[in-house]
Protein backbone atom coordinates (compact mmCIF):
# COMPACT_ATOMS: atom_id res chain seq x y z
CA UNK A 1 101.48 40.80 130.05
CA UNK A 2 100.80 37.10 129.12
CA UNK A 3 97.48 38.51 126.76
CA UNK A 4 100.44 40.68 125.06
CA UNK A 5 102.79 37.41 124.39
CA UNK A 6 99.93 34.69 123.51
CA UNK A 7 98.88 37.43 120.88
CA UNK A 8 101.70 38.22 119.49
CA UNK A 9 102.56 34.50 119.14
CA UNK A 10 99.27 33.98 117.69
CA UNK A 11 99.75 37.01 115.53
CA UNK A 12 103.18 36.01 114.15
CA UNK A 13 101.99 32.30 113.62
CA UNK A 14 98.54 33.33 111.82
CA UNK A 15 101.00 35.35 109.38
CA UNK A 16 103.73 32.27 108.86
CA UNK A 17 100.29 30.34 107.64
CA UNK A 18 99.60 32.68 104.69
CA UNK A 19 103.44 31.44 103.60
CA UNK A 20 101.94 27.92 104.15
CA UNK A 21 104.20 27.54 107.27
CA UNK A 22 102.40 25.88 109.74
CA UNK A 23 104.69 25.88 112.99
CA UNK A 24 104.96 26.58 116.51
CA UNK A 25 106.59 29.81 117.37
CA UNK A 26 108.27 30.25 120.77
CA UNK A 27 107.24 33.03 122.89
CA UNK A 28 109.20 34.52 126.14
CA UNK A 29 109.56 37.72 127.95
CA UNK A 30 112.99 39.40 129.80
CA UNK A 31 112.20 42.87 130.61
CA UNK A 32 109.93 44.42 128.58
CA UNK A 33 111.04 42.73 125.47
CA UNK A 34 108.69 40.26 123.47
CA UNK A 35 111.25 36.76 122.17
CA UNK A 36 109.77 35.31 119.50
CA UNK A 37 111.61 32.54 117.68
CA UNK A 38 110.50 30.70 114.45
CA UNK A 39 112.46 27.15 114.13
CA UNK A 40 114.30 26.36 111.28
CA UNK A 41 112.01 25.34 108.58
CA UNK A 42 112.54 25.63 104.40
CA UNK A 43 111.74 28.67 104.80
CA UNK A 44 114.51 30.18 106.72
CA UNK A 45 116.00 31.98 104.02
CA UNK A 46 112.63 33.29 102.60
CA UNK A 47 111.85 34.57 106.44
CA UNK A 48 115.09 35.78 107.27
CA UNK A 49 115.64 37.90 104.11
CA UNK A 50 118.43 40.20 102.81
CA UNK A 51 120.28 41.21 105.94
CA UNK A 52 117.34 40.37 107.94
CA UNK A 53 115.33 42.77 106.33
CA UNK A 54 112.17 40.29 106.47
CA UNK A 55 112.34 39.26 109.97
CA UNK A 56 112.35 42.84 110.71
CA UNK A 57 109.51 43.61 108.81
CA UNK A 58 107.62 40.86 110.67
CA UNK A 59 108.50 42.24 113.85
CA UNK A 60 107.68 45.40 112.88
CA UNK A 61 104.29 44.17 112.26
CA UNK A 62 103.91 42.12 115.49
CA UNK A 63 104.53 44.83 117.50
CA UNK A 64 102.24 47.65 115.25
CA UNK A 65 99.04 44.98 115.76
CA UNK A 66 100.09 45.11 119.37
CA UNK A 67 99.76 48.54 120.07
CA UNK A 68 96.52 48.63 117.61
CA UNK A 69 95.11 46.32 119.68
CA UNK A 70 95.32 48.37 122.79
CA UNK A 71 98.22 45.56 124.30
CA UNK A 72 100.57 47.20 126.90
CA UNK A 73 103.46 48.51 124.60
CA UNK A 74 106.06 45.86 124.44
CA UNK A 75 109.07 45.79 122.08
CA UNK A 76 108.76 42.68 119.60
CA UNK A 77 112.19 40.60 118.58
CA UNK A 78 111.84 38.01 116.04
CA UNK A 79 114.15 35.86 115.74
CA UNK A 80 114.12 32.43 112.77
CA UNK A 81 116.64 30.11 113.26
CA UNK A 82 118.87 31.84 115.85
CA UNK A 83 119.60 34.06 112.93
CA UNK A 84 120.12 36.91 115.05
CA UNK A 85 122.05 35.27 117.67
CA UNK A 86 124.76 33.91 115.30
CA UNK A 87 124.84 37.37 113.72
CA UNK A 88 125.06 39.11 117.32
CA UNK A 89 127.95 36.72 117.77
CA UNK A 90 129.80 37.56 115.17
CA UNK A 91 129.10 40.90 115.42
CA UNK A 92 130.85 40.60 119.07
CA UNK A 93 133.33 39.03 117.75
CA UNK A 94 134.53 41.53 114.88
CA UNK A 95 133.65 44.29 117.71
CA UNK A 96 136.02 42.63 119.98
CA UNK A 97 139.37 43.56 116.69
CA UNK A 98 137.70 47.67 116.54
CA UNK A 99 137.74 47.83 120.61
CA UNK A 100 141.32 46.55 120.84
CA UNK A 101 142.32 48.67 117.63
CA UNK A 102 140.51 51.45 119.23
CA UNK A 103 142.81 51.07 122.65
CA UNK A 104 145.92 50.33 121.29
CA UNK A 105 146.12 53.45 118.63
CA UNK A 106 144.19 55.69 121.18
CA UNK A 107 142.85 56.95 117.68
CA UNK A 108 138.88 57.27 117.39
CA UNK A 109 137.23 54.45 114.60
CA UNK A 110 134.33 55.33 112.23
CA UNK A 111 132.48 52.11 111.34
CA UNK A 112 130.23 51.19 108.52
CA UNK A 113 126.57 51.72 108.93
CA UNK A 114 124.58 49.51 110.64
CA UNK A 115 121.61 49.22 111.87
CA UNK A 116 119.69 50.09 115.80
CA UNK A 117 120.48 46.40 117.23
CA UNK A 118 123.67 46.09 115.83
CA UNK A 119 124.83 49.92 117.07
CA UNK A 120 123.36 48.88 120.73
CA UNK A 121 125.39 46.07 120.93
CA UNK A 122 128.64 47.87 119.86
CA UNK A 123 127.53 50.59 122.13
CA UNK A 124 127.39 48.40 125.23
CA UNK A 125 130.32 46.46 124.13
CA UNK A 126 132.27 49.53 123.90
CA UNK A 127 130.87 50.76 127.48
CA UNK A 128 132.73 47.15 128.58
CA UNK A 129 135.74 47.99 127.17
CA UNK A 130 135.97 51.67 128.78
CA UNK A 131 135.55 53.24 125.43
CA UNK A 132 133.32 56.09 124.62
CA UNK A 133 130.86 56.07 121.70
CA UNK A 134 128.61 58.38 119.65
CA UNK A 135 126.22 57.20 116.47
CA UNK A 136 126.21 59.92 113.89
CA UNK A 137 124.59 60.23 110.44
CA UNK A 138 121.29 59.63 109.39
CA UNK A 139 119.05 57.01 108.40
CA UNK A 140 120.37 53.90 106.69
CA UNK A 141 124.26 55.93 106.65
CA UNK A 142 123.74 56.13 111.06
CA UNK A 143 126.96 54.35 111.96
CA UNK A 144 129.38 53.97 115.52
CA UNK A 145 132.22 56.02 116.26
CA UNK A 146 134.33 54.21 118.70
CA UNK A 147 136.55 56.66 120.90
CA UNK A 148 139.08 56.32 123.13
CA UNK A 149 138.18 57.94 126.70
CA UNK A 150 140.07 61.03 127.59
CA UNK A 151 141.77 60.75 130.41
């Protein structure tokens, strides 16, 4: 387990150095999940990407040279700049309005598409609250469809 972390801190740092980033990335384990978290640098913006889209790739890549490497399987989260801790925050927050709408109007609520993370929080948020929950579509249109539980 700590051969899996040290590499893919290595792994994620060796790839920040091609950007000319030379930093110290932060590497922890709950479960079988893989934290990795890049500080804030000038390059926060540049790492973080449009909707996160870059930090994803980059975990995405952490966790493929992982498994090509013959590392137990672990999932990989990158995080830069507690960028996806503010957003899960938020995210709570605005969930927080939907689950209250949801209870009060005892109507079900289709939200916008989002993406796995965001639909697992919502999903155990929901759980919480006593709602129920389904994600339909496909691909980048899969959103949450909060419902009230039939009693």
């Amino acid at each position: 387990m700590e051969e899996s972390i040290m590499y893919a801190q290595k792994y994620l740092e060796d790839i920040l150095s091609f950007f000319g980033l030379n930093t110290q990335v932060e590497a922890t384990h709950e479960d079988e999940v893989i934290q990795l978290n890049v500080p804030s640098t000038a390059l926060n913006g540049f790492l973080i990407g449009s909707h996160g889209d870059t930090m994803r790739s980059l975990q995405y890549l952490v966790s493929t040279a992982l498994k090509n490497q013959g590392h137990e399987h672990w999932r990989v989260n990158v995080d830069v700049a507690g960028y996806k801790q503010q957003h899960a925050d938020r995210l709570a927050d605005k969930a927080q309005d939907w689950l209250k709408r949801v209870k009060e109007s005892n109507e079900p609520l289709e939200l916008k598409p989002m993406n796995a993370a965001d639909r697992r929080t919502i999903h155990k948020l929901a759980d919480e609250a006593g709602l129920a929950t389904e994600s339909v579509g496909q691909g980048r249109d899969r959103h949450v469809v909060l419902k009230p539980v039939a009693s």
